[in-house]
C-alpha atoms as a PDB file:
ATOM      1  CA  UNK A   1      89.545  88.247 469.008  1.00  0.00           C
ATOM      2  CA  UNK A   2      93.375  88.517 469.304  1.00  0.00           C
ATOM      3  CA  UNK A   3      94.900  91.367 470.884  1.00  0.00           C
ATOM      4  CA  UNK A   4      95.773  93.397 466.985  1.00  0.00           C
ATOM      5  CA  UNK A   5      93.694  92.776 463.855  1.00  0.00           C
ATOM      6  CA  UNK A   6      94.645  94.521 460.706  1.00  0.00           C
ATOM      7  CA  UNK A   7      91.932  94.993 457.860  1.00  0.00           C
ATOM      8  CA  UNK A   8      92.627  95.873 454.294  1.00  0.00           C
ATOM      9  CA  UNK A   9      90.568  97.858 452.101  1.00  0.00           C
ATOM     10  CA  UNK A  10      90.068  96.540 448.993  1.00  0.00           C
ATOM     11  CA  UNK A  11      92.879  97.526 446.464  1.00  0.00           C
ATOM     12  CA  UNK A  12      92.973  95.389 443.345  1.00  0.00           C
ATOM     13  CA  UNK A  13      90.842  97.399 440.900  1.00  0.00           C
ATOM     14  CA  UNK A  14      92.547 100.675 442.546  1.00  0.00           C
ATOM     15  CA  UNK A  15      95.429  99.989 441.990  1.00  0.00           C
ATOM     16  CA  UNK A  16      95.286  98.471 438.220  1.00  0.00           C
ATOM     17  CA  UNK A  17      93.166 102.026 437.518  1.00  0.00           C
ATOM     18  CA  UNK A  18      95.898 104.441 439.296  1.00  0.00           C
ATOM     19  CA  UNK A  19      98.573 102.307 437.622  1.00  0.00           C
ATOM     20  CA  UNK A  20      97.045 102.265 434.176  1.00  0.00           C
ATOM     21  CA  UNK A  21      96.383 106.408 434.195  1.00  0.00           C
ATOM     22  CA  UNK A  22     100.110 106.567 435.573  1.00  0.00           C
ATOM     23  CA  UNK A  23     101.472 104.642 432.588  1.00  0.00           C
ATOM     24  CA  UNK A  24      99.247 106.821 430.143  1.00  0.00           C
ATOM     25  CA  UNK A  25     100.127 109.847 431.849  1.00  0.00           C
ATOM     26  CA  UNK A  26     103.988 109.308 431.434  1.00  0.00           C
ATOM     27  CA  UNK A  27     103.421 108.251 428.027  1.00  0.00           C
ATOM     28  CA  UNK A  28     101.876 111.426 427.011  1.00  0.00           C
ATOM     29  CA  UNK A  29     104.537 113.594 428.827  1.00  0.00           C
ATOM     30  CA  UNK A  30     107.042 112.228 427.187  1.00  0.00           C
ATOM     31  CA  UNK A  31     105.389 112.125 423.400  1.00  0.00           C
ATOM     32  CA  UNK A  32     104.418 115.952 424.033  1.00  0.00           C
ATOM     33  CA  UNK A  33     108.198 116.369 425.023  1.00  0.00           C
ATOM     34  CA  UNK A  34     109.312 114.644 421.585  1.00  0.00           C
ATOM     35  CA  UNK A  35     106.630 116.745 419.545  1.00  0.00           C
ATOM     36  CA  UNK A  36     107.879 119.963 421.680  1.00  0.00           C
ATOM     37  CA  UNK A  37     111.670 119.079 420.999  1.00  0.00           C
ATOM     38  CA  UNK A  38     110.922 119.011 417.123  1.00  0.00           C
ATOM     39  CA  UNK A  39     108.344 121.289 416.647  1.00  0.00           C
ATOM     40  CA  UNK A  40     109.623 125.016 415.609  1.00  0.00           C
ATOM     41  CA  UNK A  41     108.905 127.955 417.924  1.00  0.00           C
ATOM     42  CA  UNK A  42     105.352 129.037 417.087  1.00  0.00           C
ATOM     43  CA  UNK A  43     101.641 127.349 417.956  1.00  0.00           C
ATOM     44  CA  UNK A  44     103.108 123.801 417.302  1.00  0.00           C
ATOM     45  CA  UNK A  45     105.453 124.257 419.603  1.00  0.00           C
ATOM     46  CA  UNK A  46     102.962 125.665 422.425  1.00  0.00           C
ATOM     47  CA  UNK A  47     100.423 122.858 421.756  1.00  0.00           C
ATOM     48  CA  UNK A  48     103.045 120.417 422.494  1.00  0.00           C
ATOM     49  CA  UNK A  49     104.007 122.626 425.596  1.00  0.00           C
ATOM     50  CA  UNK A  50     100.403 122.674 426.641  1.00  0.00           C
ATOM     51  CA  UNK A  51     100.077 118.791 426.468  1.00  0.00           C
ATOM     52  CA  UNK A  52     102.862 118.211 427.986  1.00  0.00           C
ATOM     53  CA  UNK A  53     102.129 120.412 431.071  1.00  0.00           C
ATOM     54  CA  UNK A  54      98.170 119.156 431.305  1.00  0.00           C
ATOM     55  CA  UNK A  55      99.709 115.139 431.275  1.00  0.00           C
ATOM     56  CA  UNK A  56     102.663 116.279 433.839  1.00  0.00           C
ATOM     57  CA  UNK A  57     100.353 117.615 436.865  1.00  0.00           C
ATOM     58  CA  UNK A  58      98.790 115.142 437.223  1.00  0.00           C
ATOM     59  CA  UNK A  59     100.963 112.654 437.947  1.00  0.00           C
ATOM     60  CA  UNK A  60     102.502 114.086 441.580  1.00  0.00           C
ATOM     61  CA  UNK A  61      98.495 113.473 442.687  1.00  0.00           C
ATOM     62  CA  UNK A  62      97.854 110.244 441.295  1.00  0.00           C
ATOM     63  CA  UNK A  63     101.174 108.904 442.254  1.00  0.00           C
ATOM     64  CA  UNK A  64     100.525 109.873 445.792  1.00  0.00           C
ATOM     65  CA  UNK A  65      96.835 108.302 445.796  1.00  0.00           C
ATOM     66  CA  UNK A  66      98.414 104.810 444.320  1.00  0.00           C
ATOM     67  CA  UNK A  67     101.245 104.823 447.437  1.00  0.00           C
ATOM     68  CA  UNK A  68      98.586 105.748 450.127  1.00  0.00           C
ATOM     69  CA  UNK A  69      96.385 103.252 448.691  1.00  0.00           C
ATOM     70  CA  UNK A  70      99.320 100.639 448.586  1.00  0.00           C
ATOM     71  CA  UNK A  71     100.036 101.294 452.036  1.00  0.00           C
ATOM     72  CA  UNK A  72      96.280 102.085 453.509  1.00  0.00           C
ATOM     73  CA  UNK A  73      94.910  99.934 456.289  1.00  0.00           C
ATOM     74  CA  UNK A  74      92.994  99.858 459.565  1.00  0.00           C
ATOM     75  CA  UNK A  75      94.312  98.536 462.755  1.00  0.00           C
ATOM     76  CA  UNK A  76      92.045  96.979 465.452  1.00  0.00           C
ATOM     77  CA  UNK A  77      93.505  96.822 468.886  1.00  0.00           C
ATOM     78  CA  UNK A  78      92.033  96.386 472.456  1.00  0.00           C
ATOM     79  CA  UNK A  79      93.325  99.954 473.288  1.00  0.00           C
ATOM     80  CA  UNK A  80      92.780 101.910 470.103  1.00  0.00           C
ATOM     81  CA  UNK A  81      91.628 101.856 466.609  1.00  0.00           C
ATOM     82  CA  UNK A  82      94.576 103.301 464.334  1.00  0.00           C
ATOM     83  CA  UNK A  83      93.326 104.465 460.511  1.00  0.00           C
ATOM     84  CA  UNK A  84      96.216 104.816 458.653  1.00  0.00           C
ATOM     85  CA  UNK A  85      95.946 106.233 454.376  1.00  0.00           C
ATOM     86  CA  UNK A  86      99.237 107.242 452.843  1.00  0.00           C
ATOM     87  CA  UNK A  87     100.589 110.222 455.821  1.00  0.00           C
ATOM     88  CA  UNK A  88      97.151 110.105 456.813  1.00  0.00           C
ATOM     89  CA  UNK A  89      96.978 108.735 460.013  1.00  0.00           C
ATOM     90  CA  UNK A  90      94.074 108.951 463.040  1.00  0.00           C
ATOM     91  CA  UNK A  91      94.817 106.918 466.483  1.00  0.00           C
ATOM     92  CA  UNK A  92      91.778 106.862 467.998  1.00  0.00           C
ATOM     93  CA  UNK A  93      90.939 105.168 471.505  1.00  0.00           C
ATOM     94  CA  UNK A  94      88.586 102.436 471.428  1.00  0.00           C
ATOM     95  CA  UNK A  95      86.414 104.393 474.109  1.00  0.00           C
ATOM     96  CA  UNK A  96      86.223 107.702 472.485  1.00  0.00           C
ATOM     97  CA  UNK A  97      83.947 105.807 469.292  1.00  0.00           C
ATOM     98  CA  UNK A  98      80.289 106.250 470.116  1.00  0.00           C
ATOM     99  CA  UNK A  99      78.633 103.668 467.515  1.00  0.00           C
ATOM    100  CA  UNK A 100      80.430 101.486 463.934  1.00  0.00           C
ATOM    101  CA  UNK A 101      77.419 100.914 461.654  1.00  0.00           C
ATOM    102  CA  UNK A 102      76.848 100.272 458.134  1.00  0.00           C
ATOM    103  CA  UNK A 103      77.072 103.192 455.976  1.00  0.00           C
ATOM    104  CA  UNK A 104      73.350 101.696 454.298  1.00  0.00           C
ATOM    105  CA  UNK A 105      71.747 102.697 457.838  1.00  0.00           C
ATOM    106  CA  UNK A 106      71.743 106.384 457.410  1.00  0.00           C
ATOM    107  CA  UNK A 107      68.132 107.935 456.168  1.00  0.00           C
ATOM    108  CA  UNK A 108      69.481 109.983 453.939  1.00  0.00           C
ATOM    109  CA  UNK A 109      72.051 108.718 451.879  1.00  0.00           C
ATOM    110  CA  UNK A 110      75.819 109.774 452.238  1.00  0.00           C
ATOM    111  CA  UNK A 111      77.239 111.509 449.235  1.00  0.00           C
ATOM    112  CA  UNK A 112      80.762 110.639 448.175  1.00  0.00           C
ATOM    113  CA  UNK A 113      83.524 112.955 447.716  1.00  0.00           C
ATOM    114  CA  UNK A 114      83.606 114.835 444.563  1.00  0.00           C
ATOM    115  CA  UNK A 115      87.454 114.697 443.316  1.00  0.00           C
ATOM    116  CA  UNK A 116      87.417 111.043 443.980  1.00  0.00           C
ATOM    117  CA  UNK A 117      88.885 107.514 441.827  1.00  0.00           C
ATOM    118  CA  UNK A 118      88.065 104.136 441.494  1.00  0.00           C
ATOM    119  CA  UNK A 119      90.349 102.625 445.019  1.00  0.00           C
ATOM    120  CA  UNK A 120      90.806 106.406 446.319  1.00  0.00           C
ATOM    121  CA  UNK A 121      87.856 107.571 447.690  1.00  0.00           C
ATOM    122  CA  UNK A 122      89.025 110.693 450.100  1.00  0.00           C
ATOM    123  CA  UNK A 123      88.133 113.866 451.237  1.00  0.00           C
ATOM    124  CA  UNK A 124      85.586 115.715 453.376  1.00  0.00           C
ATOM    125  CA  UNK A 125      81.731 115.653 452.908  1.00  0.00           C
ATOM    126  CA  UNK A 126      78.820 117.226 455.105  1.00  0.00           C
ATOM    127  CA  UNK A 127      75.517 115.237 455.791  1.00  0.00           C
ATOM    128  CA  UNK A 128      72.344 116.446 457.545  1.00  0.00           C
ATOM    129  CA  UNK A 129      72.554 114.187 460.179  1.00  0.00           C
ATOM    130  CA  UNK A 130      76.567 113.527 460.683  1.00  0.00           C
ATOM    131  CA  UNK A 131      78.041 116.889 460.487  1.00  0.00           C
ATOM    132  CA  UNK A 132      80.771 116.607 458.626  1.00  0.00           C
ATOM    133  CA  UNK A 133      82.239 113.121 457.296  1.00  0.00           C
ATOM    134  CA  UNK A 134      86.045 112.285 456.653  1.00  0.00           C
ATOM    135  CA  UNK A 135      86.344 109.215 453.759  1.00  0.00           C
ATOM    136  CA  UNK A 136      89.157 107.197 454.492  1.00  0.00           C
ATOM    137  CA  UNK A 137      88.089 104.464 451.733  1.00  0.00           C
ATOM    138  CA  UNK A 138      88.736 102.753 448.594  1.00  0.00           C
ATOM    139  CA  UNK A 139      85.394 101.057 448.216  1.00  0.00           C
ATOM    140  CA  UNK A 140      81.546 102.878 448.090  1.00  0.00           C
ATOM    141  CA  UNK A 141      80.171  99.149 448.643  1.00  0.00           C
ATOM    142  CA  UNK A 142      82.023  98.125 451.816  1.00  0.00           C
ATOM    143  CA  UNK A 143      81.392 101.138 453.361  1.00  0.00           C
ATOM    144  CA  UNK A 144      80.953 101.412 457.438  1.00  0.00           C
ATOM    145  CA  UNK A 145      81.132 104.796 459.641  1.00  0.00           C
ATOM    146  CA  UNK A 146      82.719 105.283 462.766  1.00  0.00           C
ATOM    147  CA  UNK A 147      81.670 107.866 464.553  1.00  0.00           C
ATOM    148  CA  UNK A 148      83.136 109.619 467.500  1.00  0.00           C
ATOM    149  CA  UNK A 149      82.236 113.004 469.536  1.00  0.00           C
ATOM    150  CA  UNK A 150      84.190 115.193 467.316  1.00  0.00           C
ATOM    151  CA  UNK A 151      84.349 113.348 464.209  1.00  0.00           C
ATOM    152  CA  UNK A 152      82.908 110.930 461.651  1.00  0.00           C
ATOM    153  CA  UNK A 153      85.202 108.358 459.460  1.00  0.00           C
ATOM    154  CA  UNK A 154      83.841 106.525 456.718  1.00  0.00           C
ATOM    155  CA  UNK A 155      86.163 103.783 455.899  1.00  0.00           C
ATOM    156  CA  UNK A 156      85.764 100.454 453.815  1.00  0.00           C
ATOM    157  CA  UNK A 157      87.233  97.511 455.386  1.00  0.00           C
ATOM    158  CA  UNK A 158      87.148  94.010 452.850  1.00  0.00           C
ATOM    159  CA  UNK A 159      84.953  92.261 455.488  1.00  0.00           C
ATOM    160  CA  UNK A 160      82.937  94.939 456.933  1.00  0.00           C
ATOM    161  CA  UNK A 161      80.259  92.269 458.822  1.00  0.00           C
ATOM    162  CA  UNK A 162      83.753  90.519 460.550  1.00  0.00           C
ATOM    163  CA  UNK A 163      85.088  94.245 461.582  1.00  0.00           C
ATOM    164  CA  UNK A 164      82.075  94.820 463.234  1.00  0.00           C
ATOM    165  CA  UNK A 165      82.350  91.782 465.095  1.00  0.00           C
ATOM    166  CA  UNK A 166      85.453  92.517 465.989  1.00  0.00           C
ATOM    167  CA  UNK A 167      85.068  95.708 466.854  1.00  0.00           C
ATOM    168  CA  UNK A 168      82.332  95.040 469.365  1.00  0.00           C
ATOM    169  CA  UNK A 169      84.306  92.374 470.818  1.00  0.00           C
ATOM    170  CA  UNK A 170      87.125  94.380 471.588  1.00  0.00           C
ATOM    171  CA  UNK A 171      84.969  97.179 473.448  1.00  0.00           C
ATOM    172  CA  UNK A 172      83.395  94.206 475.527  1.00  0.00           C
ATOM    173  CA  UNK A 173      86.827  92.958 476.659  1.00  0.00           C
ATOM    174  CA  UNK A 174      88.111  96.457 477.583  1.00  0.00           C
ATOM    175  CA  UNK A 175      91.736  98.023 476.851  1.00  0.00           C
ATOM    176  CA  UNK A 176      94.338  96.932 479.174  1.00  0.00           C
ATOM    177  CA  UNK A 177      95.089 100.645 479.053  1.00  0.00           C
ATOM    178  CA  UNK A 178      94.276 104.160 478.377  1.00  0.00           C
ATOM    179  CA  UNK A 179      96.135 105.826 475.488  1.00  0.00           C
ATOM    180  CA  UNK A 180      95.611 108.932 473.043  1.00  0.00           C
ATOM    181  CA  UNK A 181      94.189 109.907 470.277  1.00  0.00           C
ATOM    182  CA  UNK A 182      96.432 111.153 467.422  1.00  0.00           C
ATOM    183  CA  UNK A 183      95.945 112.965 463.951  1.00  0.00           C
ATOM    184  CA  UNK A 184      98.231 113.317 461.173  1.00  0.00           C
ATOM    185  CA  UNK A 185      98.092 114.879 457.544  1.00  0.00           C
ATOM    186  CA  UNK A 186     100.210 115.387 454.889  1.00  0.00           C
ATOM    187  CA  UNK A 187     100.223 118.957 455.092  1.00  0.00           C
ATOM    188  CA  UNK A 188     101.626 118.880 458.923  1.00  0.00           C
ATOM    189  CA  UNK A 189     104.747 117.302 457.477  1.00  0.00           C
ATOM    190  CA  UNK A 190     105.107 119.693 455.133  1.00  0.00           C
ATOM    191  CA  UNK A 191     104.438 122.590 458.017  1.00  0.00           C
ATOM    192  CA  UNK A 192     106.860 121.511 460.115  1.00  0.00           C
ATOM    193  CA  UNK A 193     109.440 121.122 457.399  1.00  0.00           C
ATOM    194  CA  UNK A 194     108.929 124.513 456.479  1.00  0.00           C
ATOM    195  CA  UNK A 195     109.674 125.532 459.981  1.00  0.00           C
ATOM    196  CA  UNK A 196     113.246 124.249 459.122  1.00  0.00           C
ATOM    197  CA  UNK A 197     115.501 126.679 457.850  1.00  0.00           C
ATOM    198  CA  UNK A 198     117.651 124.843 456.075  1.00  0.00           C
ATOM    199  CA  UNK A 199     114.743 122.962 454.201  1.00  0.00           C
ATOM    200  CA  UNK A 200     113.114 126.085 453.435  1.00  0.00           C
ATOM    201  CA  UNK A 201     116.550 127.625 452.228  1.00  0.00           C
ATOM    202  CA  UNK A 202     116.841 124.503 450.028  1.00  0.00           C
ATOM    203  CA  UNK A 203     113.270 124.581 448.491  1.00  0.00           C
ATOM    204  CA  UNK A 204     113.311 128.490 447.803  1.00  0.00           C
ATOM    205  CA  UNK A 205     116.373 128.548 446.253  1.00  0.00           C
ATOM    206  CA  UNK A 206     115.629 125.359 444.006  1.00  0.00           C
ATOM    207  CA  UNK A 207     112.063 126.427 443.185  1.00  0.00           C
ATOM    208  CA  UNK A 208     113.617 130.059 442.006  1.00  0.00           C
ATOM    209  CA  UNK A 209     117.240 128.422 439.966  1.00  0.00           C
ATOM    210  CA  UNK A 210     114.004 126.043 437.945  1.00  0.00           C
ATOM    211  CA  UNK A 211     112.131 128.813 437.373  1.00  0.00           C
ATOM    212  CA  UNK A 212     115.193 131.037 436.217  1.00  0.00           C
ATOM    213  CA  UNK A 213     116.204 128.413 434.305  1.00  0.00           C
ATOM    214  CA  UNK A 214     113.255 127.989 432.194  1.00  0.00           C
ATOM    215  CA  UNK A 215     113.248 131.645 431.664  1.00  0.00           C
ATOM    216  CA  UNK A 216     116.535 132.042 430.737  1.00  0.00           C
ATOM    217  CA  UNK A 217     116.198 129.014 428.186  1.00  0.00           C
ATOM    218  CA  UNK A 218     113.221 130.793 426.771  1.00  0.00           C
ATOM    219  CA  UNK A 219     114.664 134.183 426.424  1.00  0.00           C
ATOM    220  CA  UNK A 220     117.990 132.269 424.771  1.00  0.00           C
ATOM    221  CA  UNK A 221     116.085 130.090 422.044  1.00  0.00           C
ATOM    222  CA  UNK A 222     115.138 133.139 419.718  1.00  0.00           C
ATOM    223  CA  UNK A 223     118.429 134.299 419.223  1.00  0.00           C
ATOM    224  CA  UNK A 224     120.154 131.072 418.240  1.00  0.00           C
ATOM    225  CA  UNK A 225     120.317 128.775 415.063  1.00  0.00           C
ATOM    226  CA  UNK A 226     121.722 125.557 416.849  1.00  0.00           C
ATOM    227  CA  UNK A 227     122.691 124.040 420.504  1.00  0.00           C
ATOM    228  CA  UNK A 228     124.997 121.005 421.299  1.00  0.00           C
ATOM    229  CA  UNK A 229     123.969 118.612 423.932  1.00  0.00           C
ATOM    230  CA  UNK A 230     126.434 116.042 425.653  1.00  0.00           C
ATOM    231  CA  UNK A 231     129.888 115.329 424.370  1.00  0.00           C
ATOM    232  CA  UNK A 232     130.799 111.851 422.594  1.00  0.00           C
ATOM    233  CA  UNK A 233     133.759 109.227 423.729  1.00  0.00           C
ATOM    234  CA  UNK A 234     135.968 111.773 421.433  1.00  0.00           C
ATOM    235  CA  UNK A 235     135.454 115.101 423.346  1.00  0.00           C
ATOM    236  CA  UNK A 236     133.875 116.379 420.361  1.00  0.00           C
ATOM    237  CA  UNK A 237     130.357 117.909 420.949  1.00  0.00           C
ATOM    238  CA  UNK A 238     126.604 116.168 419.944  1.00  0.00           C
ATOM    239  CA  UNK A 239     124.962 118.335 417.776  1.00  0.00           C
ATOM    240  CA  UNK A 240     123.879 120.261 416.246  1.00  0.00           C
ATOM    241  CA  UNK A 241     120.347 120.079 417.385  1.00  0.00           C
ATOM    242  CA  UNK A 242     117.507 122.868 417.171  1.00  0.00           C
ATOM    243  CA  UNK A 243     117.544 125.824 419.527  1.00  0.00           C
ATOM    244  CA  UNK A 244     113.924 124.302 420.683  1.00  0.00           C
ATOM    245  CA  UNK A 245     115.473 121.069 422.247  1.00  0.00           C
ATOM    246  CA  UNK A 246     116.776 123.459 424.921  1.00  0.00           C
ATOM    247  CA  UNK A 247     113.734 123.454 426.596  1.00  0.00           C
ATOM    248  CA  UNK A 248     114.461 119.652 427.571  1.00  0.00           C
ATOM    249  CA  UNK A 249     117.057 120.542 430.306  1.00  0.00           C
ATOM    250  CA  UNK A 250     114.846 122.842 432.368  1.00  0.00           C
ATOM    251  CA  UNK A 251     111.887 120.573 431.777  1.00  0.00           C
ATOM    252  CA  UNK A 252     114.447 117.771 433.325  1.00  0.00           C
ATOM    253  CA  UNK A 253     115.850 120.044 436.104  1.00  0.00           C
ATOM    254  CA  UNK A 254     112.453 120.457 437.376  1.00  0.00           C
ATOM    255  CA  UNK A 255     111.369 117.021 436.985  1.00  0.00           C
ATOM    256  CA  UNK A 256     114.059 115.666 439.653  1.00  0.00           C
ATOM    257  CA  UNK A 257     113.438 118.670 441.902  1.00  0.00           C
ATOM    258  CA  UNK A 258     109.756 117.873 442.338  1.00  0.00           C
ATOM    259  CA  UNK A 259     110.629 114.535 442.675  1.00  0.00           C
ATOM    260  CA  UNK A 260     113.503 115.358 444.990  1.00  0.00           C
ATOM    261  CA  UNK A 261     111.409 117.337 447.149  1.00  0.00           C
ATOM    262  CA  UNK A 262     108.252 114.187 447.750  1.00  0.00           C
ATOM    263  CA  UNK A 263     111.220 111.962 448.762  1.00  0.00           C
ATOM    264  CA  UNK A 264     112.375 114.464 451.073  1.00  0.00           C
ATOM    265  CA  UNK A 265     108.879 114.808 452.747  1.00  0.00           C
ATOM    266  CA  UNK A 266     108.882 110.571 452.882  1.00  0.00           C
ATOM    267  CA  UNK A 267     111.915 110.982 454.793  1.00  0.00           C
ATOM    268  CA  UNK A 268     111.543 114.170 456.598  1.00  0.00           C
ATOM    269  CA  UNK A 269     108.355 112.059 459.097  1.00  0.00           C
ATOM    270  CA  UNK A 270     111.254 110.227 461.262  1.00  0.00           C
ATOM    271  CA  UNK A 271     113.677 112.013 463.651  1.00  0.00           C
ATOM    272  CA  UNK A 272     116.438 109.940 462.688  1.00  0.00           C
ATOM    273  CA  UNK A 273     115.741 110.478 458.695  1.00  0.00           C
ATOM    274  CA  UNK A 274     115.913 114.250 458.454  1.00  0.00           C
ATOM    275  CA  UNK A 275     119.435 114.514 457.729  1.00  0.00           C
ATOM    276  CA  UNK A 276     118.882 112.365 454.860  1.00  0.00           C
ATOM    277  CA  UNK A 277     115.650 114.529 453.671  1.00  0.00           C
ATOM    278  CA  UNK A 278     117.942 117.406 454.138  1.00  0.00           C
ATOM    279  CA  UNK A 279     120.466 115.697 452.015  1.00  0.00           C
ATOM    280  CA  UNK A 280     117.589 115.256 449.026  1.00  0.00           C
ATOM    281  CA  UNK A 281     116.722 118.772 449.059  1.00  0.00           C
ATOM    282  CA  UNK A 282     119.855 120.372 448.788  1.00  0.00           C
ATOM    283  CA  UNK A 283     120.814 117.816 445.846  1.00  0.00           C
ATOM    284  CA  UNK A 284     117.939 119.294 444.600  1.00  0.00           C
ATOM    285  CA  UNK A 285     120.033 122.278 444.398  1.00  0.00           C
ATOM    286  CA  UNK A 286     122.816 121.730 443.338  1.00  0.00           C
ATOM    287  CA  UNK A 287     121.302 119.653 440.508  1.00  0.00           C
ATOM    288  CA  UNK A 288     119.365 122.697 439.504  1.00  0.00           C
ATOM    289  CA  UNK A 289     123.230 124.868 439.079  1.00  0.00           C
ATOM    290  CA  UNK A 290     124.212 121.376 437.227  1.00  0.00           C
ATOM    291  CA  UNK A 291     121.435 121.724 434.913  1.00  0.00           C
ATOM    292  CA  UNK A 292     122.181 125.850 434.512  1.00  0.00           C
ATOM    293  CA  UNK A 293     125.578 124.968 433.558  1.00  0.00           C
ATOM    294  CA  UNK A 294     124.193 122.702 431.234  1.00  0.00           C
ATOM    295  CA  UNK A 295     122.761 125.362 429.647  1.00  0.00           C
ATOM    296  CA  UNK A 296     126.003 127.728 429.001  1.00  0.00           C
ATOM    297  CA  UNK A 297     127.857 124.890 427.924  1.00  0.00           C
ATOM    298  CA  UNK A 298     124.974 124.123 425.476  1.00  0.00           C
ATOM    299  CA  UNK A 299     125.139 127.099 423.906  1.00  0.00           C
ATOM    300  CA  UNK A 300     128.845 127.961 423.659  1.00  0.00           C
ATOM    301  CA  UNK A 301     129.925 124.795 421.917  1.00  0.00           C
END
């Protein structure tokens, strides 16, 4: 073998599914905002809410899936086998795995994670015989487990029969040296940002201005007969538009500071990158006042 080998798990049909529900989820967000925008206040108004909010949340997850799938591999080295899945990541020395074997060996079959997708099959499941089993996979058919004292990966490489091969090669040559095992997860970013306390200043104080924001445009839309939005080349004011279109700046204002706040995590893994995830966050912020502004300007006009 030579000294690295990557393998890719298969990604095609993944990523044309997590795409496709991506592009239909956006779509429906943004039709529920248009029927929300025109509907009056009353239960046409909260059934465009309500589909608005059930296409939105999903989107954060799926988007995440399609980028860990987009950037999911498995590295084969003489001193270590490195798994990597989105901000999943598990270095593991060559001589801490036991056995690699076919996931069609087991006795009693392995069941696959429940909350799982066509390309993004992840999560934890127990078996009788394996304890429990970490999927690191895209594809049920290519599936091979690697098992080590502590833990058990099932992970779907394109060629399984050639990673075997590989794999067994590698162990028969020996590392040229010893190194460490290593585990990372999404959620120990987000712990150690949170030990920051300028980060958690940031998020705090965004997540409360959104949430003011949306009830201060809720408690303001009873009580008045038209808003202006945005000025023209003129100075002169857009409008008038219904009181219900209000509800489009906190919707907004949120929007960017979830979206603010994944970038800053991206950023937040390297040493030299923090500044610029601390950067993100507190334009978070600020865009959050922008947006409250917004608001009084909307309805003084």
């Amino acid at each position: 073998m030579t000294e690295e080998t990557t393998f890719l798990p298969p990604r095609q049909r993944g990523v044309f599914i997590h795409s496709f529900l991506l592009a239909l989820l956006a779509g429906l967000t943004a039709w529920g905002i248009w029927l929300a925008t025109r509907a009056e206040l009353g239960p046409a108004f909260m059934l465009a809410a309500l589909l608005t909010l059930i296409a939105a949340l999903p989107i954060p997850f799926i988007g995440y899936r399609l980028y860990a799938l987009l950037r999911a591999n498995y590295h084969l080295g003489r001193e270590k086998l490195k798994l990597s899945w989105g901000l999943r990541i598990e270095e593991i020395p060559l001589s801490d795995v036991e056995w690699v074997r076919p996931i069609t060996d087991l006795t009693t079959p392995l069941k696959l994670p429940r909350l799982r997708l066509p390309g993004s099959i992840l999560g934890l499941r127990r078996h009788p015989d394996l304890a429990m089993v970490e999927f690191l996979a895209s594809d049920a058919k290519t599936l091979i487990l690697v098992a080590t004292a502590k833990h058990v990966f099932a992970i779907s490489p394109d060629d399984p029969r050639r990673f075997a091969r590989e794999f067994q090669l590698a162990t028969e040559l020996g590392a040229l040296s010893r190194t460490e095992s290593f585990s990372t997860y999404p959620t120990f970013i987000v712990a150690e940002a949170w030990k920051n306390l300028l980060a958690r200043y940031f998020w705090l104080s965004g997540l409360l201005l959104n949430i003011g924001i949306l009830i201060w445009a809720s408690i303001l839309i009873p009580n008045l007969e038209s808003i202006t939005l945005g000025f023209k080349a003129s100075g002169e004011a857009h409008g008038p538009f219904p009181p219900v279109q209000l509800m489009l700046l906190p919707f907004i204002s949120f929007t960017l500071f979830i979206i603010g706040w994944v970038a800053g995590l991206y950023f937040y893994r390297w040493e030299e990158q923090k500044i610029l995830a601390l950067i993100l966050w507190a334009s978070s912020t600020l865009t959050g006042i922008l947006f409250l502004v917004g608001i009084f300007f909307s309805i003084t006009n």
